[in-house]
Protein backbone atom coordinates (compact mmCIF):
# COMPACT_ATOMS: atom_id res chain seq x y z
CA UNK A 1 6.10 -37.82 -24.11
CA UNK A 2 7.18 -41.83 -22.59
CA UNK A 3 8.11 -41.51 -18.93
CA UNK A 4 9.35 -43.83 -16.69
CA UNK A 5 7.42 -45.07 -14.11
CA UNK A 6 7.69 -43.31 -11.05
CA UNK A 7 9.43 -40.43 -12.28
CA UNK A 8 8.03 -36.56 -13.22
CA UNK A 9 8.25 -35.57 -16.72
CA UNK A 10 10.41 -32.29 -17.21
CA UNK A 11 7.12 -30.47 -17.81
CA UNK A 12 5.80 -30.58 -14.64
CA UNK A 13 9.35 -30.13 -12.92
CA UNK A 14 9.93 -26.67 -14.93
CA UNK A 15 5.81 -25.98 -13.99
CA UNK A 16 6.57 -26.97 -10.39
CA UNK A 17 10.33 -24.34 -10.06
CA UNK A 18 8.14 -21.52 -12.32
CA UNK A 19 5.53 -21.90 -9.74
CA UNK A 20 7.86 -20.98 -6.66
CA UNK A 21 10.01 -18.80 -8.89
CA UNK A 22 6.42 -16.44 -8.88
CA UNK A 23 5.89 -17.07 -5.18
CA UNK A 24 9.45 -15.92 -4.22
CA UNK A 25 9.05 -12.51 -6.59
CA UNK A 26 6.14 -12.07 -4.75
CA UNK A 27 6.74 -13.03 -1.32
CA UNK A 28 10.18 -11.22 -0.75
CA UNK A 29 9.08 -7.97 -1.40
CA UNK A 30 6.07 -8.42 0.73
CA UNK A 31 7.96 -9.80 2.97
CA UNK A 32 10.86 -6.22 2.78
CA UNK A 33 8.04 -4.13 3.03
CA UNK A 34 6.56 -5.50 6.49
CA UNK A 35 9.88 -5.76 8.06
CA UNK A 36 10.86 -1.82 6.81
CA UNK A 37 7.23 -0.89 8.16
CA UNK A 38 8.81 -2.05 11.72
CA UNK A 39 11.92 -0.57 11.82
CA UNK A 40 12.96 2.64 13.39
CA UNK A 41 12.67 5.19 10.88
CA UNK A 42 16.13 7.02 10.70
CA UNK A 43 17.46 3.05 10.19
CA UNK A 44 15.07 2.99 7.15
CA UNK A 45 16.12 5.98 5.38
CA UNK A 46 19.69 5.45 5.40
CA UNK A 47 19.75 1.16 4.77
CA UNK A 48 17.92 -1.58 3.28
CA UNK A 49 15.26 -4.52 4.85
CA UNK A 50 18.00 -6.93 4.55
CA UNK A 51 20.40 -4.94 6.63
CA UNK A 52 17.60 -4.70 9.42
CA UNK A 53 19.07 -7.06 11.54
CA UNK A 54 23.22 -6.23 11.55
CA UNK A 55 24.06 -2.72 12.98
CA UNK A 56 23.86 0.41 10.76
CA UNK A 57 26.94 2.80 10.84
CA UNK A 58 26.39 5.97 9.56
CA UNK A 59 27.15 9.54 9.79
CA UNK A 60 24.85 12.18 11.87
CA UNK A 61 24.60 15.60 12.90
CA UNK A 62 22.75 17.12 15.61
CA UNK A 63 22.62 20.37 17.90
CA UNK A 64 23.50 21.07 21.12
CA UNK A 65 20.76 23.24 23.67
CA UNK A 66 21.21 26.85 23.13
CA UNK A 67 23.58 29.06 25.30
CA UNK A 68 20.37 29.70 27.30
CA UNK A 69 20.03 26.21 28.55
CA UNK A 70 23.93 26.23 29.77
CA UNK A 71 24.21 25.99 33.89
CA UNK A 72 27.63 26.51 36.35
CA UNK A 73 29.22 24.34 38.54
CA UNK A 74 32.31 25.24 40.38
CA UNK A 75 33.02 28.62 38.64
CA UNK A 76 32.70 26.84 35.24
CA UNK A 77 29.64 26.50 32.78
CA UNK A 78 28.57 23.33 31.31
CA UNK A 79 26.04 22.31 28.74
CA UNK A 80 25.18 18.26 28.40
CA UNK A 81 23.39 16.22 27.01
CA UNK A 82 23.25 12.99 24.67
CA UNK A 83 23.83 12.47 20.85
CA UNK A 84 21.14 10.17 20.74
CA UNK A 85 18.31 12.08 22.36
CA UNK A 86 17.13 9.16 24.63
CA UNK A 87 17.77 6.21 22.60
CA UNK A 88 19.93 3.99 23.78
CA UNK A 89 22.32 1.09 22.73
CA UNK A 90 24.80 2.89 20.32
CA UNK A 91 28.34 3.87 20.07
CA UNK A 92 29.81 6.66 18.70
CA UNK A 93 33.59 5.93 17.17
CA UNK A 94 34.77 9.52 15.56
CA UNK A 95 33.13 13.08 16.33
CA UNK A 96 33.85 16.38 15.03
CA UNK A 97 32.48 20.11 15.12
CA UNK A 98 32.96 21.20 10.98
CA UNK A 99 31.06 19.17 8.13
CA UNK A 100 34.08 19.53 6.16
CA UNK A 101 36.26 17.50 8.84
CA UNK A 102 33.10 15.40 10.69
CA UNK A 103 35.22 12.85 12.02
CA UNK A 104 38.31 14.86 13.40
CA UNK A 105 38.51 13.59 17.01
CA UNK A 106 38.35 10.28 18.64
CA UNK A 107 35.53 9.77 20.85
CA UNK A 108 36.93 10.93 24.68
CA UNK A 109 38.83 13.56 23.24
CA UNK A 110 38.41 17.29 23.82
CA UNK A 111 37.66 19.70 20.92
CA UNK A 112 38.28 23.90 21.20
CA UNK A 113 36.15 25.58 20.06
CA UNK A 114 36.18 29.08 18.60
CA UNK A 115 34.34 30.59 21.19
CA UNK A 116 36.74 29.49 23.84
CA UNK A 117 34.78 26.16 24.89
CA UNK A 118 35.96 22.62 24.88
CA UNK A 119 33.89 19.87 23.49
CA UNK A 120 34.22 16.49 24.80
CA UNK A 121 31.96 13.35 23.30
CA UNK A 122 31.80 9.93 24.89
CA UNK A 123 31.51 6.65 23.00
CA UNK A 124 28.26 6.09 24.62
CA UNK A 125 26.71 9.74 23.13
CA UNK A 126 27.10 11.41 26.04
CA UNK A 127 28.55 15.16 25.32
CA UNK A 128 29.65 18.38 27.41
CA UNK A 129 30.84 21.79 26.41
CA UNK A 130 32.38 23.62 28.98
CA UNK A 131 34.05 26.97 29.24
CA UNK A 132 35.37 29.36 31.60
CA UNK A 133 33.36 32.25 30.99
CA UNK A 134 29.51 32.08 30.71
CA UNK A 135 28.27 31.02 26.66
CA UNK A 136 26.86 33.61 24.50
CA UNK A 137 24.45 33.23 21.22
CA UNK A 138 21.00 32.36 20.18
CA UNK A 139 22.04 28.60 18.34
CA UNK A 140 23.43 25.71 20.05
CA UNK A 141 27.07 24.14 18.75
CA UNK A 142 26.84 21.49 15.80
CA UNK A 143 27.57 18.22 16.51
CA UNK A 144 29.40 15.83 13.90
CA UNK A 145 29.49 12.01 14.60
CA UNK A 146 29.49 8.48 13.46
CA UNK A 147 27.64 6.24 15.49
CA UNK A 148 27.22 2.37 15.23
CA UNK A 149 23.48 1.14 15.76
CA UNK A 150 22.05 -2.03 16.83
CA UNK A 151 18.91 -3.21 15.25
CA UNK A 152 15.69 -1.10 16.21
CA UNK A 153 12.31 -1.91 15.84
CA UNK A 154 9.49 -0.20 16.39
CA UNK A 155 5.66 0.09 16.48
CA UNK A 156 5.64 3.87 16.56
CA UNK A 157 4.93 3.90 12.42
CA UNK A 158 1.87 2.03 12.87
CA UNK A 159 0.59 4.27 15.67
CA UNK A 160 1.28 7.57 13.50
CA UNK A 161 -0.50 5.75 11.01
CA UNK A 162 -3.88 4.36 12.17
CA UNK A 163 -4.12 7.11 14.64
CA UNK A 164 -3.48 10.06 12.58
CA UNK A 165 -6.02 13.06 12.13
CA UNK A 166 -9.02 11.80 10.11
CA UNK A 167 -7.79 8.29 9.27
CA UNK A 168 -11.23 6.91 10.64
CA UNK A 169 -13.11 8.72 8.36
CA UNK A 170 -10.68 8.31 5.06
CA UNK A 171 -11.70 4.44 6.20
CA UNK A 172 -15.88 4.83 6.00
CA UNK A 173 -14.88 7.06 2.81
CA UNK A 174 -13.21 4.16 1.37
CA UNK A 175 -15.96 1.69 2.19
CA UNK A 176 -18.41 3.98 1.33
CA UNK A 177 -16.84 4.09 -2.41
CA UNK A 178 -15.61 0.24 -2.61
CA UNK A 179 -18.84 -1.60 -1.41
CA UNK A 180 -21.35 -0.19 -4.32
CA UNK A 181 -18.56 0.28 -7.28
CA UNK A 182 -17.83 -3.79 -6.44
CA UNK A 183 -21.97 -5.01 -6.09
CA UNK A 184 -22.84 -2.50 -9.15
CA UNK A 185 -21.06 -3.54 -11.62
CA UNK A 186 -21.36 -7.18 -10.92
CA UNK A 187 -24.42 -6.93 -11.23
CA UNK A 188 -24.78 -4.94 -14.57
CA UNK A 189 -22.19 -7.44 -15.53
CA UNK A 190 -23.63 -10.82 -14.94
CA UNK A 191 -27.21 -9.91 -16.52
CA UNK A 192 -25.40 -8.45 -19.64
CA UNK A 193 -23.16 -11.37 -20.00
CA UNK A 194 -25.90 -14.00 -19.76
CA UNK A 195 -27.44 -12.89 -22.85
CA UNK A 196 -24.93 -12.28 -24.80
CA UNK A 197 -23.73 -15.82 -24.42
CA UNK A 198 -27.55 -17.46 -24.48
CA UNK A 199 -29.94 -15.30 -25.95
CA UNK A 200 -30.10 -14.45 -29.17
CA UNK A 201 -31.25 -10.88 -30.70
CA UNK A 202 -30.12 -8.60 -33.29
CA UNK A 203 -26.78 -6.95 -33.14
CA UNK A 204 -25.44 -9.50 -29.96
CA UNK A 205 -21.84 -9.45 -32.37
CA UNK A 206 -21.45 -6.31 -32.51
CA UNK A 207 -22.18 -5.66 -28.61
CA UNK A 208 -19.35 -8.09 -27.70
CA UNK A 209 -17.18 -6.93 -30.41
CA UNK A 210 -17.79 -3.21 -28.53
CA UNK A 211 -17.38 -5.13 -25.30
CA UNK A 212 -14.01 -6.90 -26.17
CA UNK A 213 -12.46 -2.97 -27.81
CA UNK A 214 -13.54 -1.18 -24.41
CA UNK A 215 -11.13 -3.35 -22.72
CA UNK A 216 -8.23 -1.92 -24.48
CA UNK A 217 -9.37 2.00 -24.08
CA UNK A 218 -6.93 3.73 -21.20
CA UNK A 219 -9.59 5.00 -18.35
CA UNK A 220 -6.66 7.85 -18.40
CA UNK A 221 -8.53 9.28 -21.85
CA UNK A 222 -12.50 9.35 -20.22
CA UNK A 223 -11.21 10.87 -16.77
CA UNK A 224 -11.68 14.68 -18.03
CA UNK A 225 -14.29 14.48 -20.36
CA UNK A 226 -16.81 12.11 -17.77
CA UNK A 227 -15.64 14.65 -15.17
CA UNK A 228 -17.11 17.48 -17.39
CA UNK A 229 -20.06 15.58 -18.38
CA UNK A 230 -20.77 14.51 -14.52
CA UNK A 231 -20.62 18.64 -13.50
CA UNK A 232 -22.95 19.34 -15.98
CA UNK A 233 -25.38 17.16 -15.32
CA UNK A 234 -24.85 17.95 -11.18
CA UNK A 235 -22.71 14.63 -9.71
CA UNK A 236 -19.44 16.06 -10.21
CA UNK A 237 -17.28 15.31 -6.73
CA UNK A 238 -19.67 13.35 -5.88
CA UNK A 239 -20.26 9.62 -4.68
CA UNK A 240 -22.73 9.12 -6.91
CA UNK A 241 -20.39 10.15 -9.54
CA UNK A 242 -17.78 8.10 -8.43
CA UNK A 243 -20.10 4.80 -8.45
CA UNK A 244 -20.86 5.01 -11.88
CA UNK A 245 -17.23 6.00 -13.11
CA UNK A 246 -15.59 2.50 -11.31
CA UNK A 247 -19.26 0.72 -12.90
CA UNK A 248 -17.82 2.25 -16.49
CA UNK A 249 -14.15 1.28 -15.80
CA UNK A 250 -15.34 -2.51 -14.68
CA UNK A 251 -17.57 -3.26 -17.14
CA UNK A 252 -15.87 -4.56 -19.80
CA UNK A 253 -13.62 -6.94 -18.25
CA UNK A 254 -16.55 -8.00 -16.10
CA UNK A 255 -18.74 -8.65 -19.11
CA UNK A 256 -15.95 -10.23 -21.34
CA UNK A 257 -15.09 -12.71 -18.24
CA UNK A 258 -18.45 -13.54 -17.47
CA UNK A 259 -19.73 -14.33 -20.76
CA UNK A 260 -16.60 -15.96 -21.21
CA UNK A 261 -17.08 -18.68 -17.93
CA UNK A 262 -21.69 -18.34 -18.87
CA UNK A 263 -20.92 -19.79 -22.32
CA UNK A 264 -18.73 -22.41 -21.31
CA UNK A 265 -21.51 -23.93 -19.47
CA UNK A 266 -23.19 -27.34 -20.04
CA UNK A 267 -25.76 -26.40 -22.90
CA UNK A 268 -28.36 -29.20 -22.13
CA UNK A 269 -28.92 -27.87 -18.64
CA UNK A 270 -29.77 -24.84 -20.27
CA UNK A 271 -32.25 -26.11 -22.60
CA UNK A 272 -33.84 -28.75 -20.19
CA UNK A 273 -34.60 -25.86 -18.41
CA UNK A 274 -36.72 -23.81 -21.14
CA UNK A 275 -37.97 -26.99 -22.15
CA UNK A 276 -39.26 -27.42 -18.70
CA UNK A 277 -41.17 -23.72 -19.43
CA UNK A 278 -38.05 -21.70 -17.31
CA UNK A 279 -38.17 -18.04 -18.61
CA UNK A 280 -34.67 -16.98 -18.89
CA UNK A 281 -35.33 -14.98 -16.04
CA UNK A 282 -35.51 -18.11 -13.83
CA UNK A 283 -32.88 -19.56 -15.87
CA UNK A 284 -30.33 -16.77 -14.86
CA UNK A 285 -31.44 -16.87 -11.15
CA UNK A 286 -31.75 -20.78 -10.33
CA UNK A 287 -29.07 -21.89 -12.69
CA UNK A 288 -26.41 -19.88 -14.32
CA UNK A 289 -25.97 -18.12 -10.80
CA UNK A 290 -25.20 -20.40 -8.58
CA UNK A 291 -23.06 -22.08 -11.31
CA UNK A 292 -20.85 -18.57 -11.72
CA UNK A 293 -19.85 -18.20 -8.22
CA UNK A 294 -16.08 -18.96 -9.51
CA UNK A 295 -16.13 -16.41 -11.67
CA UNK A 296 -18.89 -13.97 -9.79
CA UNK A 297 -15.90 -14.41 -6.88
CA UNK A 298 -12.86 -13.99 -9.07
CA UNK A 299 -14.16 -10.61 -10.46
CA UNK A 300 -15.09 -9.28 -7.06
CA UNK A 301 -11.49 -9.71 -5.62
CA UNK A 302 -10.22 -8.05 -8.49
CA UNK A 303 -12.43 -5.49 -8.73
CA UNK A 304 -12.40 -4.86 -4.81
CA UNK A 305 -8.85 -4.48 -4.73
CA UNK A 306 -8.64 -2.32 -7.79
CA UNK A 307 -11.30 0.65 -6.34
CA UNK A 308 -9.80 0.22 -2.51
CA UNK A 309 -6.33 0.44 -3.88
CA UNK A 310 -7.03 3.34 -6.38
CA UNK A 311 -6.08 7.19 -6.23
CA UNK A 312 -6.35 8.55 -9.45
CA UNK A 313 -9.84 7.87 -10.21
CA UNK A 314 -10.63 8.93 -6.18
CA UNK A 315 -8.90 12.34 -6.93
CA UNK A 316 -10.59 13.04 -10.13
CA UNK A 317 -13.84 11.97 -8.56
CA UNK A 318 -13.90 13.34 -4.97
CA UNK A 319 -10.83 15.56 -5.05
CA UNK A 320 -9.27 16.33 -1.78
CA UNK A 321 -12.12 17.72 0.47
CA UNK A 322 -10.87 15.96 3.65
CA UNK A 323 -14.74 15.41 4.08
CA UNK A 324 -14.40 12.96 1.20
CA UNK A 325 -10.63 11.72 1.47
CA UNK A 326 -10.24 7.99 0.64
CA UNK A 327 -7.66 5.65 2.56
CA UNK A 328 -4.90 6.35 -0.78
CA UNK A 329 -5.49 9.75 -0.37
CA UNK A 330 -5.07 10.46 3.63
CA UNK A 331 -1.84 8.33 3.10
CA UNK A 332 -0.70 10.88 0.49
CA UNK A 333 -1.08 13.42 3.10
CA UNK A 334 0.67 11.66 5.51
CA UNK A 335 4.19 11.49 3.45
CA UNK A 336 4.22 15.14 2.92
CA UNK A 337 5.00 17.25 -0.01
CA UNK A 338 8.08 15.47 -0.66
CA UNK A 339 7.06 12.09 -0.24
CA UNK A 340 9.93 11.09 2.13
CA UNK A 341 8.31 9.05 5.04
CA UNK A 342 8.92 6.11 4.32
CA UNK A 343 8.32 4.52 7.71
CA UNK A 344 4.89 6.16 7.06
CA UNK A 345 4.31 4.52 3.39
CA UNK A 346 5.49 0.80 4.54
CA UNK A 347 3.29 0.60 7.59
CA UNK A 348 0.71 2.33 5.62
CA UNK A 349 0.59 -0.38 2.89
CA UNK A 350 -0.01 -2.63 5.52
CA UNK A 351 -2.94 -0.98 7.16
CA UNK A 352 -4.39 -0.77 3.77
CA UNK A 353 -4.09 -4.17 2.80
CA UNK A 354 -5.77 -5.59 5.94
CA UNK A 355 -9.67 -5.36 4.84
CA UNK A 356 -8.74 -6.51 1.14
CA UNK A 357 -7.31 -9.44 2.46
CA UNK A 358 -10.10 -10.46 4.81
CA UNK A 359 -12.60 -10.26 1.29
CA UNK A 360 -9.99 -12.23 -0.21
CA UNK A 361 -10.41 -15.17 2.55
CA UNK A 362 -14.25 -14.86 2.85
CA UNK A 363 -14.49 -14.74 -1.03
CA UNK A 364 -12.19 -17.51 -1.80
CA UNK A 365 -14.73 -19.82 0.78
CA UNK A 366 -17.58 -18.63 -1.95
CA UNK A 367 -15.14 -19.36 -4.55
CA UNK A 368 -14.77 -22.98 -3.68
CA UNK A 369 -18.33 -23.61 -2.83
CA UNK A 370 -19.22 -22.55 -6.09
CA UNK A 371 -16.88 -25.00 -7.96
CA UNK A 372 -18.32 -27.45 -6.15
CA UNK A 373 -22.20 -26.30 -6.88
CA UNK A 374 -20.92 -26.66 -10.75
CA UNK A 375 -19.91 -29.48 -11.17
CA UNK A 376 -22.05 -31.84 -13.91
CA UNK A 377 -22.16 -35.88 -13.61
């Protein structure tokens, strides 16, 4: 395609907008989740990030202190206390004392109740029942209101987060499982795909063609039956166990990449080299290794950040013996049966993502150093 001088052609304009179309997808949502993991926590369940900094109205309920806690002054007995149980900076506009009428009376204004007491709320939260004769019963009265919010933010998810019960150890559990299921099968994976993209022996085809139809087998269909197999042969719930089930998982696409990048390299540095009298032992060590860093890199990022960010496998594997836990797991635990937390799950995703993004940076320096160390005159 003819362009003029000095101007883009429309290909790399549309490559250019796709480009930043992908970083926005990506970067919003990132960017949604850190904000939600600071925000006060009865904020986040009822609105969205975007809302975080305009004030939330909503509707609330909460109880007073129980007769018990009531006190007199001057003949009369009071009980007090605030809406907003120590946090400040709201404003209530409408109260009430029945869920079917929650905003009956304008803040200021007194409500009778059935007991004989009056109920009075103040725009700032503050409350008081009061009533001639002393308060009887085991439950305090029900509070209806709608309040008006500022902004809140908060650190107090990422505290209940890193300093939860056992979090320390769920962390050396995760290590413990990511660190050998990365190294392993990188290095299963770079021996096997050297020869099948320079060595030649019977069957090679039909290896890669077994290679290349592994990558398309869910790991959902081998979880029971390699669980079954591993308790037989004694390394069921077991690291060990675990290891070799990532190694299985990783294989393929480690192989098929590798060979893939191996095979693409210059072919008369190769043969110089056995000319020379290099076994292919030497060959793999001196040259095709530090020539694969790219790739070597590139698989270790993904792999890293597939074991530290998996659950399923970790389950199957290690089950739940708190002993054992993994990072996904303890984070499970920490949203509760019903999985409603989510002040717990947004600052959670960030503690998680911390370590895979420091092997991100330190690989990508390997990464470049490598593309450098493979580059041919």
């Amino acid at each position: 395609m003819e362009t003029v001088a000095g101007q883009r052609p429309l290909l790399v304009w549309v490559v250019n907008l796709s480009v930043v179309a992908l970083v926005l997808l990506w970067t919003i949502p990132t960017f949604g989740l850190l904000v939600s993991s600071l925000r006060d926590a009865d904020q986040l369940s009822v609105s969205g990030w975007w809302t975080a900094l305009t004030s939330t109205e909503r509707n609330q309920i909460v109880r007073a202190p129980a007769p018990s806690e009531q006190f007199e002054r001057d003949g009369k007995f009071y009980i007090e206390g605030n809406v907003f149980g120590g946090k400040t900076g709201g404003t209530i506009s409408r109260f009430g004392i029945s869920s079917r009428d929650p905003q009956a009376f304008a803040v200021g204004g007194t409500a009778e109740l059935r007991n004989g007491a009056r109920l009075t709320v103040q725009s700032d939260g503050a409350y008081q029942l009061e009533s001639d004769e002393a308060m009887s019963g085991r439950r305090g009265q029900r509070i209806f209101f709608t309040a008006t919010e500022p902004p809140r933010f908060t650190a107090q998810n990422y505290q209940e987060v890193l300093f939860s019960e056992g979090i320390g150890k769920s962390f050396i559990n995760t290590l413990t499982v990511t660190i050998p299921a990365t190294v392993i099968p990188i290095l299963i994976a770079a021996y096997a795909a050297y020869a099948l993209a320079w060595m030649q022996f019977p069957g090679r085809a039909l290896l890669l063609a077994g290679v290349v139809g592994l990558l398309v087998v869910p790991l959902q269909m081998s979880l029971i039956p390699l669980l079954r197999l591993y308790t037989d042969i004694g390394i069921g719930k077991s690291y060990i166990g675990i290891w070799l089930a990532h190694t299985a998982f990783g294989l393929p696409l480690a192989i098929y990449l590798l060979r893939n990048y191996i095979r693409g390299l210059p072919k008369e540095i190769i043969e110089s080299a056995r000319v020379d009298g290099a076994s292919d032992f030497e060959i793999f060590r001196k040259i095709i290794l530090p020539l694969s860093f790219p790739a070597l890199a590139s698989f270790a990022i993904f792999q890293f950040l597939w074991v530290w960010n998996d659950l399923l496998v970790a389950t199957v594997f290690l089950g739940n013996n708190e002993d054992q836990l993994v990072m996904t797991g303890r984070l499970r635990e920490l949203l509760g049966s019903r999985g409603g937390n989510w002040e717990v799950l947004t600052a959670g995703a960030f503690v998680s993502i911390f370590v895979p993004l420091i092997v991100f940076f330190a690989l990508q320096r390997y990464l470049v150093r490598g593309l450098l160390a493979g580059s041919v005159k």
